[in-house]
N, C-alpha and C. Protein backbone atom coordinates (compact mmCIF):
# COMPACT_ATOMS: atom_id res chain seq x y z
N UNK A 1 14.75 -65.18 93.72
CA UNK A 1 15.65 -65.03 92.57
C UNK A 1 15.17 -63.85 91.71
N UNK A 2 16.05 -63.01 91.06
CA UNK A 2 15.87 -61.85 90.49
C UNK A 2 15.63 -62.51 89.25
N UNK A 3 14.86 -61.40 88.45
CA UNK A 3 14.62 -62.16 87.07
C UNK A 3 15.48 -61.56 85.82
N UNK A 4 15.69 -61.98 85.31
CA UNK A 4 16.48 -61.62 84.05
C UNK A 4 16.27 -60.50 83.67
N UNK A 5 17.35 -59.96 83.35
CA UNK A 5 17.13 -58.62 82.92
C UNK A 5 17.78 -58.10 81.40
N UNK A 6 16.54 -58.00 80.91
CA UNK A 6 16.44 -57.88 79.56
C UNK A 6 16.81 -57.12 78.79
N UNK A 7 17.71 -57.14 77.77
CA UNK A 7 18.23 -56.32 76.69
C UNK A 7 17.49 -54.94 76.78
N UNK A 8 16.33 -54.57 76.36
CA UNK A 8 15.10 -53.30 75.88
C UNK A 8 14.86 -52.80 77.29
N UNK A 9 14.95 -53.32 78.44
CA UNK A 9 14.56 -53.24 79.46
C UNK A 9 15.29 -51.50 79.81
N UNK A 10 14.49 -50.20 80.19
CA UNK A 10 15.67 -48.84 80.24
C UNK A 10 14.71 -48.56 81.87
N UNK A 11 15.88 -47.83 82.19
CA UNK A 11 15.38 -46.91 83.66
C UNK A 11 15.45 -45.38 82.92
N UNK A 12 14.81 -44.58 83.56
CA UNK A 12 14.46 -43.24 83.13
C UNK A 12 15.81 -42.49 84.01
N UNK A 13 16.03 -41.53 83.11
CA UNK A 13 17.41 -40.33 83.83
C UNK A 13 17.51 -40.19 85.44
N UNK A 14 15.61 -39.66 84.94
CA UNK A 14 15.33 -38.72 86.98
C UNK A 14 15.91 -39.77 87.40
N UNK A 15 15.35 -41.19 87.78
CA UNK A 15 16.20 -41.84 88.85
C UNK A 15 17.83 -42.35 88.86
N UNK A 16 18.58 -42.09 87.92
CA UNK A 16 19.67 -42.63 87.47
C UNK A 16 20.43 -41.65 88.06
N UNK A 17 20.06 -40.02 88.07
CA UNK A 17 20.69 -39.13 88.68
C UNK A 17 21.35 -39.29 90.14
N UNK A 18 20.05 -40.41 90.73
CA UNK A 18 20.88 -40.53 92.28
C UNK A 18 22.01 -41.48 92.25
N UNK A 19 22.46 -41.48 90.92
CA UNK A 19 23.75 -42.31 91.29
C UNK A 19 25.34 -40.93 90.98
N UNK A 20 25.05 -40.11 90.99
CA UNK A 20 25.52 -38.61 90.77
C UNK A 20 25.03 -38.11 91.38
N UNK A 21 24.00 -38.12 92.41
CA UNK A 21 23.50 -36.82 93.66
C UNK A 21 23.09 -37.82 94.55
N UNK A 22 24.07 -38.35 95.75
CA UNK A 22 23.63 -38.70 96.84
C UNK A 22 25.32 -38.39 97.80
N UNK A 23 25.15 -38.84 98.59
CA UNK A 23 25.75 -38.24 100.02
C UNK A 23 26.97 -38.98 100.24
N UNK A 24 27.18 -40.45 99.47
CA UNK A 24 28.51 -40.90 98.78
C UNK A 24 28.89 -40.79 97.83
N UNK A 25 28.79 -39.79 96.74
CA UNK A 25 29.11 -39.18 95.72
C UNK A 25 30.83 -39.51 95.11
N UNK A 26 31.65 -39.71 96.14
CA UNK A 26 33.11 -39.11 96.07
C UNK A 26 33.59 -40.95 95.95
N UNK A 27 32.66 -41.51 96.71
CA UNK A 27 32.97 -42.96 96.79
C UNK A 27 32.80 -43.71 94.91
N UNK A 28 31.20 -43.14 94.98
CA UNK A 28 31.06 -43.74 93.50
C UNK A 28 31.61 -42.79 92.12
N UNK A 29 32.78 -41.50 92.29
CA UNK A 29 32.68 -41.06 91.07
C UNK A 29 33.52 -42.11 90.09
N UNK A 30 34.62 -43.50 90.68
CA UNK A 30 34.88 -44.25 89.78
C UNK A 30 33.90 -44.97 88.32
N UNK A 31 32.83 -45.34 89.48
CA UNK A 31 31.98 -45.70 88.61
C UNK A 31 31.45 -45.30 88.00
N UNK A 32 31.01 -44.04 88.11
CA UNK A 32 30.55 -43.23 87.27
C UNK A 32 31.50 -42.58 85.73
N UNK A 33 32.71 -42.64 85.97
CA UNK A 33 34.00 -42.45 85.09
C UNK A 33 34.07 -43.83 84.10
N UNK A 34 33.81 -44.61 84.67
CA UNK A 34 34.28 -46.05 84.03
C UNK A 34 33.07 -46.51 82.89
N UNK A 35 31.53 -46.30 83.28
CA UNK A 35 30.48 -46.05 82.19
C UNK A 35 30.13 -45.07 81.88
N UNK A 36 30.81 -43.70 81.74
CA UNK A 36 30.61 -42.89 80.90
C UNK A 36 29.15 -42.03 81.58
N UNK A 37 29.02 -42.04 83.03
CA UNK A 37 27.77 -41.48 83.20
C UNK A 37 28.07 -40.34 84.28
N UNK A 38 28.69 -39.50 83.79
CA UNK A 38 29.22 -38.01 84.97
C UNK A 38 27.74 -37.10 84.31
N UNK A 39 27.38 -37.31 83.32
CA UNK A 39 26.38 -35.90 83.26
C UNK A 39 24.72 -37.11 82.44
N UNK A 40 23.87 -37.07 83.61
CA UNK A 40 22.86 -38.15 83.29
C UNK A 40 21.71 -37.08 82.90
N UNK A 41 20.77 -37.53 81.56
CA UNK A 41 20.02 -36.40 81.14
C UNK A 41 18.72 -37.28 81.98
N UNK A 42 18.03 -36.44 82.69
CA UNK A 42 16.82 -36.90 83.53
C UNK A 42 15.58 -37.71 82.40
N UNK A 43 15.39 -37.12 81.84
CA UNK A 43 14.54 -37.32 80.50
C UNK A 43 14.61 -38.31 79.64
N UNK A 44 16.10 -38.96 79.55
CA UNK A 44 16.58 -39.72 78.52
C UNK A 44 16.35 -41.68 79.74
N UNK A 45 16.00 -42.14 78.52
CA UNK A 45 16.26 -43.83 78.99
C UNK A 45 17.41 -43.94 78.59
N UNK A 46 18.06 -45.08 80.15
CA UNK A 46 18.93 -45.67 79.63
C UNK A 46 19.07 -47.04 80.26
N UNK A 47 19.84 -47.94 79.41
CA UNK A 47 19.84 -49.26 79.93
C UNK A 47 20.11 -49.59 81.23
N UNK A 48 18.58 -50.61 81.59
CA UNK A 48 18.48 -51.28 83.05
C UNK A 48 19.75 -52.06 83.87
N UNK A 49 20.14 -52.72 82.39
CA UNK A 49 21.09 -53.85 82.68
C UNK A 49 22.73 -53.05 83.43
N UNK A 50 22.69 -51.65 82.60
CA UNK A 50 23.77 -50.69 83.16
C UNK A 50 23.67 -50.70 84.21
N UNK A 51 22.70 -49.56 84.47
CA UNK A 51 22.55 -49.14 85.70
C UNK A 51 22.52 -50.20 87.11
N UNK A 52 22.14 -51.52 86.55
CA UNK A 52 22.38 -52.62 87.70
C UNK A 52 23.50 -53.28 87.99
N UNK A 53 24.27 -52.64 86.52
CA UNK A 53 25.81 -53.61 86.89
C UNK A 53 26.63 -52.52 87.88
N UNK A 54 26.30 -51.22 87.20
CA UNK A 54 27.10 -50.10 88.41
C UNK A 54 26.87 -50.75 89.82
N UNK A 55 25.37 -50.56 90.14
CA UNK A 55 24.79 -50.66 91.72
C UNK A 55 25.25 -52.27 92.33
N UNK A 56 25.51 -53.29 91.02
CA UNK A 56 26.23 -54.49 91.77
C UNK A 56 27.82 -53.79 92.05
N UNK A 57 28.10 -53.61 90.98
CA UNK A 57 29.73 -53.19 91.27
C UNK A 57 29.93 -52.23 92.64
N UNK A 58 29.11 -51.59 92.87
CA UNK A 58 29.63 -50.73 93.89
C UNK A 58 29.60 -51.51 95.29
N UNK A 59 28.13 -52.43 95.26
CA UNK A 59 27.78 -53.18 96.36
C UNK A 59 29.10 -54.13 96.96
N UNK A 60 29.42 -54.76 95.45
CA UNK A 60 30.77 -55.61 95.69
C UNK A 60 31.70 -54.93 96.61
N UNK A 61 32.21 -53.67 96.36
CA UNK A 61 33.14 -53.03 97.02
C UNK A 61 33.11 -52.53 98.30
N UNK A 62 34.23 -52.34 99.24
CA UNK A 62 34.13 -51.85 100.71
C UNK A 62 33.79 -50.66 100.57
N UNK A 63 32.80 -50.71 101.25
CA UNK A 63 31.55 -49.70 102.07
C UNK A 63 30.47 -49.82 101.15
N UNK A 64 30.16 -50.96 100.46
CA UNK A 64 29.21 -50.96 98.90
C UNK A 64 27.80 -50.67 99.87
N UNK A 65 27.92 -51.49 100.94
CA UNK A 65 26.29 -51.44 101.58
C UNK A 65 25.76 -50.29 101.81
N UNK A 66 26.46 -48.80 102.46
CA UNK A 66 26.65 -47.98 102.46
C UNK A 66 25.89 -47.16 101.68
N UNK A 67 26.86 -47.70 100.58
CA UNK A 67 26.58 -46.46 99.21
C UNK A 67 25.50 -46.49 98.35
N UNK A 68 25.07 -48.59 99.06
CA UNK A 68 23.77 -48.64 97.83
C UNK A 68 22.71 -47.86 99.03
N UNK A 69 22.78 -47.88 99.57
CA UNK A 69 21.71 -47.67 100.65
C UNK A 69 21.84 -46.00 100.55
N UNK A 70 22.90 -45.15 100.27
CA UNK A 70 22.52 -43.94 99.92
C UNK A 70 22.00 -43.48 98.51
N UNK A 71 22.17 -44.40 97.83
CA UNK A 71 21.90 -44.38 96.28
C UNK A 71 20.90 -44.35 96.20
N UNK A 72 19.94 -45.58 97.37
CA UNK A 72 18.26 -45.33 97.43
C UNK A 72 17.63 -44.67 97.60
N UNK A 73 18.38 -44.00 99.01
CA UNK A 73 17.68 -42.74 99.49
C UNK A 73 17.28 -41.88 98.40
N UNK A 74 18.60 -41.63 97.51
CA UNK A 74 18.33 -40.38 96.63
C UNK A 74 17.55 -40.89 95.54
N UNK A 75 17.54 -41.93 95.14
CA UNK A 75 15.93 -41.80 94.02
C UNK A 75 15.06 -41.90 94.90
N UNK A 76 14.91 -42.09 96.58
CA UNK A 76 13.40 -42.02 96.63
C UNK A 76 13.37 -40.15 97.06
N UNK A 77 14.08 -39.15 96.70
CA UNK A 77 14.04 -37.87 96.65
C UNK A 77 14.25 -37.42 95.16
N UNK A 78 14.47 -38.43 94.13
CA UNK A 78 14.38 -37.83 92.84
C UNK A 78 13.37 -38.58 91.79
N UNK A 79 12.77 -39.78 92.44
CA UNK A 79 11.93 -40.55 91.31
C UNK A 79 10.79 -39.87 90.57
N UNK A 80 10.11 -40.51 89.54
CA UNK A 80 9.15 -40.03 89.02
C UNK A 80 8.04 -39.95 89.64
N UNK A 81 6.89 -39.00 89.92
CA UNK A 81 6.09 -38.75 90.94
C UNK A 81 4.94 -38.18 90.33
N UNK A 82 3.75 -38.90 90.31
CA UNK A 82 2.86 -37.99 89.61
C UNK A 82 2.15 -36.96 90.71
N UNK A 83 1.80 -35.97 89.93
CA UNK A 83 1.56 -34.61 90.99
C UNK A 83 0.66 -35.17 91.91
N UNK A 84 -0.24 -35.89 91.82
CA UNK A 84 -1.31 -35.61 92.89
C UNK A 84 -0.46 -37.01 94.37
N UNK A 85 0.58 -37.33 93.88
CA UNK A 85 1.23 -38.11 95.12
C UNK A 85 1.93 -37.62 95.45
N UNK A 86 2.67 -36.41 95.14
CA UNK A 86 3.67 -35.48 95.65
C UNK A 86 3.52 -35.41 97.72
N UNK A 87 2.51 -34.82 98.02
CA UNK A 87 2.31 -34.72 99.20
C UNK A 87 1.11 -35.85 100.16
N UNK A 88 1.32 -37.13 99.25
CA UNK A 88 0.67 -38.10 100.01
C UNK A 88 1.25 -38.63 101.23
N UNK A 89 0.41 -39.63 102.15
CA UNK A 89 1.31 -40.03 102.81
C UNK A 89 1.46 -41.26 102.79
N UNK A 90 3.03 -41.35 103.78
CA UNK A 90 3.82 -42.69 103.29
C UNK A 90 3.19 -43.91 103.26
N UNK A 91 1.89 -44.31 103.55
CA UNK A 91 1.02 -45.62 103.53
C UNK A 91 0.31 -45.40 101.87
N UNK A 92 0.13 -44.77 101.71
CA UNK A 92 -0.06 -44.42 100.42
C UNK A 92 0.82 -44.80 99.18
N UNK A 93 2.21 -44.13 99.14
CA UNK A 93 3.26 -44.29 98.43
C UNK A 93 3.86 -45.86 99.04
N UNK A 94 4.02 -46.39 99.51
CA UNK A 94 4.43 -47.77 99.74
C UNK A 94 3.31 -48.94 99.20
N UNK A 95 2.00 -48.44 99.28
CA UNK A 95 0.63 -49.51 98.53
C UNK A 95 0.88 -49.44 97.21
N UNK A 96 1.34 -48.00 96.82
CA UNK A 96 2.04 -47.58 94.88
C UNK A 96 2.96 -47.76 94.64
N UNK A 97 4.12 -48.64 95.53
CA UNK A 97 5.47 -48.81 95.27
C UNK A 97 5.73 -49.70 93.96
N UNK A 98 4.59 -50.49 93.86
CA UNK A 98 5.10 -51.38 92.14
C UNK A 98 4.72 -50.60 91.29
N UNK A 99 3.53 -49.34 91.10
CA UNK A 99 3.50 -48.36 90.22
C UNK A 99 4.15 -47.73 90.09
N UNK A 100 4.86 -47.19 90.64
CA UNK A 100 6.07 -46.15 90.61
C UNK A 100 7.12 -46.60 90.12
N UNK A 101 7.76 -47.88 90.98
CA UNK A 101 8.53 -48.46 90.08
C UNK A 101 8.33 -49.10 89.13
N UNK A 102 6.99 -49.48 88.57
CA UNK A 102 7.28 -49.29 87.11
C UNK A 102 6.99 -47.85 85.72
N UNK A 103 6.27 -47.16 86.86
CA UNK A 103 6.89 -45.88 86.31
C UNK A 103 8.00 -45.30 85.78
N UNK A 104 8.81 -46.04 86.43
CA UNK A 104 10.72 -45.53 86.68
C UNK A 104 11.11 -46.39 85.03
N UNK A 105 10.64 -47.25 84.92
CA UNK A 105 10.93 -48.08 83.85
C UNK A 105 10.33 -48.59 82.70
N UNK A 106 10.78 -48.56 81.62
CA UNK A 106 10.29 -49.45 80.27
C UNK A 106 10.82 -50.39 79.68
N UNK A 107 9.75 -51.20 79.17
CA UNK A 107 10.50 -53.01 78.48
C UNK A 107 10.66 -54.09 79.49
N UNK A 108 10.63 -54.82 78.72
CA UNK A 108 11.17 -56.40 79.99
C UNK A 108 10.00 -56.36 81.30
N UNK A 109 10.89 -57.23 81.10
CA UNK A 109 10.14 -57.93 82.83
C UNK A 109 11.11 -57.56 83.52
N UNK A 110 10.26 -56.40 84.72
CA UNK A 110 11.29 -55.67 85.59
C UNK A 110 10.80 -56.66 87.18
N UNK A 111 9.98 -57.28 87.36
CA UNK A 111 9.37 -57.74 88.76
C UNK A 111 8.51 -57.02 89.20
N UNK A 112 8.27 -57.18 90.12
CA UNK A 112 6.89 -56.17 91.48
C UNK A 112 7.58 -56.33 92.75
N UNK A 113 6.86 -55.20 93.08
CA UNK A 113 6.66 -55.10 94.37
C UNK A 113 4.99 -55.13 95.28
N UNK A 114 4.90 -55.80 96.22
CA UNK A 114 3.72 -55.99 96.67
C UNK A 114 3.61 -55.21 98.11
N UNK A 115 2.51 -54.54 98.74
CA UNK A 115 2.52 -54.30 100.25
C UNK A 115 1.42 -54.62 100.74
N UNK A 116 1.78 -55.04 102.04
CA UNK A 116 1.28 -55.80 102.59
C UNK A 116 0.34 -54.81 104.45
N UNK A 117 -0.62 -54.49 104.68
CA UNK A 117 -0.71 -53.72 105.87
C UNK A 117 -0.91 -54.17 107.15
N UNK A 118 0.24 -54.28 107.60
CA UNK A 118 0.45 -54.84 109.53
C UNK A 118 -0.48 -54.44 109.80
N UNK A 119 -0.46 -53.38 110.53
CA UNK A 119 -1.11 -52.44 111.34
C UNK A 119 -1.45 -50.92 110.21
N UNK A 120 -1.62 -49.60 111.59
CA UNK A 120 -1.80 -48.31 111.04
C UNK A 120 -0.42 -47.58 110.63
N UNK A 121 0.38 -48.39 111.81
CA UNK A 121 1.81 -47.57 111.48
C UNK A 121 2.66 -48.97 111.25
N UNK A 122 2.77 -49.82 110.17
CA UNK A 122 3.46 -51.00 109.64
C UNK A 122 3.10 -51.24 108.60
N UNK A 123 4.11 -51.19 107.90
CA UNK A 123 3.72 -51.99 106.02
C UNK A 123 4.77 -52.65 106.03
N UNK A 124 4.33 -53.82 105.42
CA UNK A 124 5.82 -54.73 104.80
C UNK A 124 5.76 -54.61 102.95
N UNK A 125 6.44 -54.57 102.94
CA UNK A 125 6.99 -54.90 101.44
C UNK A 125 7.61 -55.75 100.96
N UNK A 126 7.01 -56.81 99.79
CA UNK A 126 7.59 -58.11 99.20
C UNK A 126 7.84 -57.54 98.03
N UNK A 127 9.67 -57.68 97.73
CA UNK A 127 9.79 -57.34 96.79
C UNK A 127 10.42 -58.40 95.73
N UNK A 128 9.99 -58.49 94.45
CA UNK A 128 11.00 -59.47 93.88
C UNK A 128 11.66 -58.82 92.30
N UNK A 129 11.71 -57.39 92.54
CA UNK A 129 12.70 -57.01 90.87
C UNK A 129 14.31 -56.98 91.02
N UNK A 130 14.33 -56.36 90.12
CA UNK A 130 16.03 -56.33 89.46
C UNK A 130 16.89 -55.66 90.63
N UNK A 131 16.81 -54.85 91.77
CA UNK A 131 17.94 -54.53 92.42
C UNK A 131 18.51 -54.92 93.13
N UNK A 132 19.76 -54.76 93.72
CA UNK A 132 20.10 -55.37 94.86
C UNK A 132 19.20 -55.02 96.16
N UNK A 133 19.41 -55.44 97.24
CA UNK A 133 18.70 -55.46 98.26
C UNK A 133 19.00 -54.35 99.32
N UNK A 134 20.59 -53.94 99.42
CA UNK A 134 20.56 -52.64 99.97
C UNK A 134 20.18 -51.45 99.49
N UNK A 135 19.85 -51.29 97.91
CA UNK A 135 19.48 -50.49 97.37
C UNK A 135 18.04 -49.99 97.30
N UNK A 136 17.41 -51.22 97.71
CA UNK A 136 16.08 -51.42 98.04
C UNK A 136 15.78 -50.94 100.00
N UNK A 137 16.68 -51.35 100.40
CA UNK A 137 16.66 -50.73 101.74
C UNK A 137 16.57 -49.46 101.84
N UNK A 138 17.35 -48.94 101.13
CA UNK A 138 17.72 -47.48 100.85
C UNK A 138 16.62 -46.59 100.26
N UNK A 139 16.33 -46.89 99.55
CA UNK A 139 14.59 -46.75 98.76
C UNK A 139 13.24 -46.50 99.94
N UNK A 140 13.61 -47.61 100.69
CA UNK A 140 12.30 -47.74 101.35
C UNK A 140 12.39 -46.47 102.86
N UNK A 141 13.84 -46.29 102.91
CA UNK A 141 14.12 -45.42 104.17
C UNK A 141 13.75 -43.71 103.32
N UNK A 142 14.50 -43.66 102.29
CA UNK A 142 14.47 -42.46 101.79
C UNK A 142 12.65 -42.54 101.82
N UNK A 143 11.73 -43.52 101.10
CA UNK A 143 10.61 -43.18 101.15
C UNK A 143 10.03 -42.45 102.73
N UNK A 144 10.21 -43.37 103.60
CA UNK A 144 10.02 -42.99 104.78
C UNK A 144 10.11 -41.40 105.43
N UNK A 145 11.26 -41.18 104.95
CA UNK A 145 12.36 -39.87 105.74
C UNK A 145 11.09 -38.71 104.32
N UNK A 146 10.67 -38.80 103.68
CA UNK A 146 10.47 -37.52 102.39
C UNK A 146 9.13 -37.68 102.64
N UNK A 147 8.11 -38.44 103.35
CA UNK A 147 7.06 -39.14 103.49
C UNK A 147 6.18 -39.13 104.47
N UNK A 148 7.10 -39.31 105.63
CA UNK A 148 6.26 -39.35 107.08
C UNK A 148 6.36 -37.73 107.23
N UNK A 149 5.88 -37.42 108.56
CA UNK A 149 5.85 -35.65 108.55
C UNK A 149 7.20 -35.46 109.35
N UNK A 150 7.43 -34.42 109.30
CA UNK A 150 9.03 -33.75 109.34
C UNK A 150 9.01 -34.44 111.48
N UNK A 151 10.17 -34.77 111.64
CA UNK A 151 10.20 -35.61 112.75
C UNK A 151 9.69 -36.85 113.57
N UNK A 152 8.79 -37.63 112.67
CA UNK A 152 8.42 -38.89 112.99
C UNK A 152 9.32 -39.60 112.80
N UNK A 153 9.04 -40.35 113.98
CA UNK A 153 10.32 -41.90 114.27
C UNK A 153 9.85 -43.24 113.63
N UNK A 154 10.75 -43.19 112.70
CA UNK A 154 10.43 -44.60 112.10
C UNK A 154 11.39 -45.67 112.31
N UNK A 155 11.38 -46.57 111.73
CA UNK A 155 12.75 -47.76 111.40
C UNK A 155 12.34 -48.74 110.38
N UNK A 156 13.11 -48.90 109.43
CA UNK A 156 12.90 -49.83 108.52
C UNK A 156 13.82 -51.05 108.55
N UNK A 157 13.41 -52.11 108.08
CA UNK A 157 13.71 -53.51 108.81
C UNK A 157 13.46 -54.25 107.66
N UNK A 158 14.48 -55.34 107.34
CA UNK A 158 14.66 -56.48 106.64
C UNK A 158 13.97 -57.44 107.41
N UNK A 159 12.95 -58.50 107.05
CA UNK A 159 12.41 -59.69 107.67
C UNK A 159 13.81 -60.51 107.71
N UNK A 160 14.43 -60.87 108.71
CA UNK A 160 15.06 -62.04 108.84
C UNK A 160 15.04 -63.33 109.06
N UNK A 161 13.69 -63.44 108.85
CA UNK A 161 13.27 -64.60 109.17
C UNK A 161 13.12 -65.18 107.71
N UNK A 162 13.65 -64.41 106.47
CA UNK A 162 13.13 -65.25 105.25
C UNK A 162 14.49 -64.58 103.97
N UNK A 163 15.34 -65.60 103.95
CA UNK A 163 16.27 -65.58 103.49
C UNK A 163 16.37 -64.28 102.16
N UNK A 164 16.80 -62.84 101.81
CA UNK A 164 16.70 -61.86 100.96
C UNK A 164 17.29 -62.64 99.83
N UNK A 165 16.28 -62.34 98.35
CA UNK A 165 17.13 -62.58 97.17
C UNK A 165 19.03 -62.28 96.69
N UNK A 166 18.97 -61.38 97.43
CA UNK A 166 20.72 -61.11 97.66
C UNK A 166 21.42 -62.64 98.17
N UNK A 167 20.50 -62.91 98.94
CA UNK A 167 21.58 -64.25 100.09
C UNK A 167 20.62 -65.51 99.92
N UNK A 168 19.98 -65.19 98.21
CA UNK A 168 19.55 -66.69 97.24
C UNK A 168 17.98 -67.31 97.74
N UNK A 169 17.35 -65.96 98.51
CA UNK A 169 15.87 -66.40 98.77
C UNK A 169 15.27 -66.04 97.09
N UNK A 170 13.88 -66.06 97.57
CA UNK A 170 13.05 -65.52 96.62
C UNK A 170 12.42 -64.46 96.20
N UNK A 171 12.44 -63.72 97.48
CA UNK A 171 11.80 -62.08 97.59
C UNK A 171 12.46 -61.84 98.83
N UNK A 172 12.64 -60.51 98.77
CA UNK A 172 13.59 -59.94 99.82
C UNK A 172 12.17 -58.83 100.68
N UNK A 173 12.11 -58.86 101.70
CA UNK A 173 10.67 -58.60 102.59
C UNK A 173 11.49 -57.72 103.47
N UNK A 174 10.92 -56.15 103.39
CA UNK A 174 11.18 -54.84 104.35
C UNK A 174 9.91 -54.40 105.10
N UNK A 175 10.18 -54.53 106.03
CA UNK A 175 9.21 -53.53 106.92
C UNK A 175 9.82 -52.19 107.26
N UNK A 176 8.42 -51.57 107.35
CA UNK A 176 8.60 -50.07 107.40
C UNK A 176 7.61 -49.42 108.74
N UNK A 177 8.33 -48.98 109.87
CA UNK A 177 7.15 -48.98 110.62
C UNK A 177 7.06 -47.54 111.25
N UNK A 178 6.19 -46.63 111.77
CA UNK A 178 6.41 -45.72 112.51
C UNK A 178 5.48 -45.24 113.67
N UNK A 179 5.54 -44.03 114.16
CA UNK A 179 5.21 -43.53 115.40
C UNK A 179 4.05 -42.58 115.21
């Protein structure tokens, strides 16, 4: 179960932008028209609770899985990044995935994320904050794709064996594995 999401609770611009720069752009400019967010200042906070009702609203809609899952990609190519992780690698940035995301954010109780290490080339990730779950898919691939070195084969994977907070589990669990 996702946890409440709190009045004070803000996401930062940089990542809000990928809801205005990703690769379904044309799908979500309704939404973007309807809360007032066509020009997002990177710099500026703005409310969590927004930005989660867009990414439900879009999910709701045909091709939502799609679009959240490109929405991820692009904050994990626009999030906040401190310099010396810029060119880490992706076992690295997935062990910092609850720092970062709470980097991305201020106020409230946003959740964690935890990782977990399979192997050399496997991490799982237990996640239990505020997003939907394809959006979180999307996140973890874009990490992958900006992360691993230019042509490594990866695949990222939902545990199905343990019901995702989307479909009323408790933590929604991604593996991330590669070559």
């Amino acid at each position: 179960m996702r946890p409440p999401i709190e009045a004070e609770t803000e996401t930062i611009g940089q990542s809000m932008l990928s809801i205005v720069e990703n690769i379904q752009h044309d799908d979500i400019q309704p939404y973007l028209d309807k809360y007032n967010l066509n020009t997002i200042d990177p710099q500026k906070w703005y409310s969590a609770r927004n930005f989660i009702a867009i990414l439900n609203e879009i999910g709701a809609d045909n091709g939502g899985m799609m679009n959240l899952v490109a929405i991820g990609m692009a904050v994990a190519q626009k999030m906040l990044m401190p310099p010396e992780l810029v060119n880490a690698p992706l076992s690295t940035i997935l062990f910092l995935w609850n720092d970062l995301y709470h980097l991305q954010h201020r106020n409230g109780q946003i959740g964690e994320v935890k990782a977990e290490q399979i192997n050399d080339h496997h991490i799982r990730t237990i996640h239990t904050h505020l997003y939907p779950d394809d959006f979180t898919y999307g996140l973890a691939y874009g990490m992958a794709k900006r992360f691993l070195p230019p042509g490594t084969v990866f695949r990222v994977t939902y545990d199905s064996s343990v019901p995702r907070i989307d479909e009323g589990g408790d933590v929604t669990i991604i593996d991330v594995e590669w070559n």
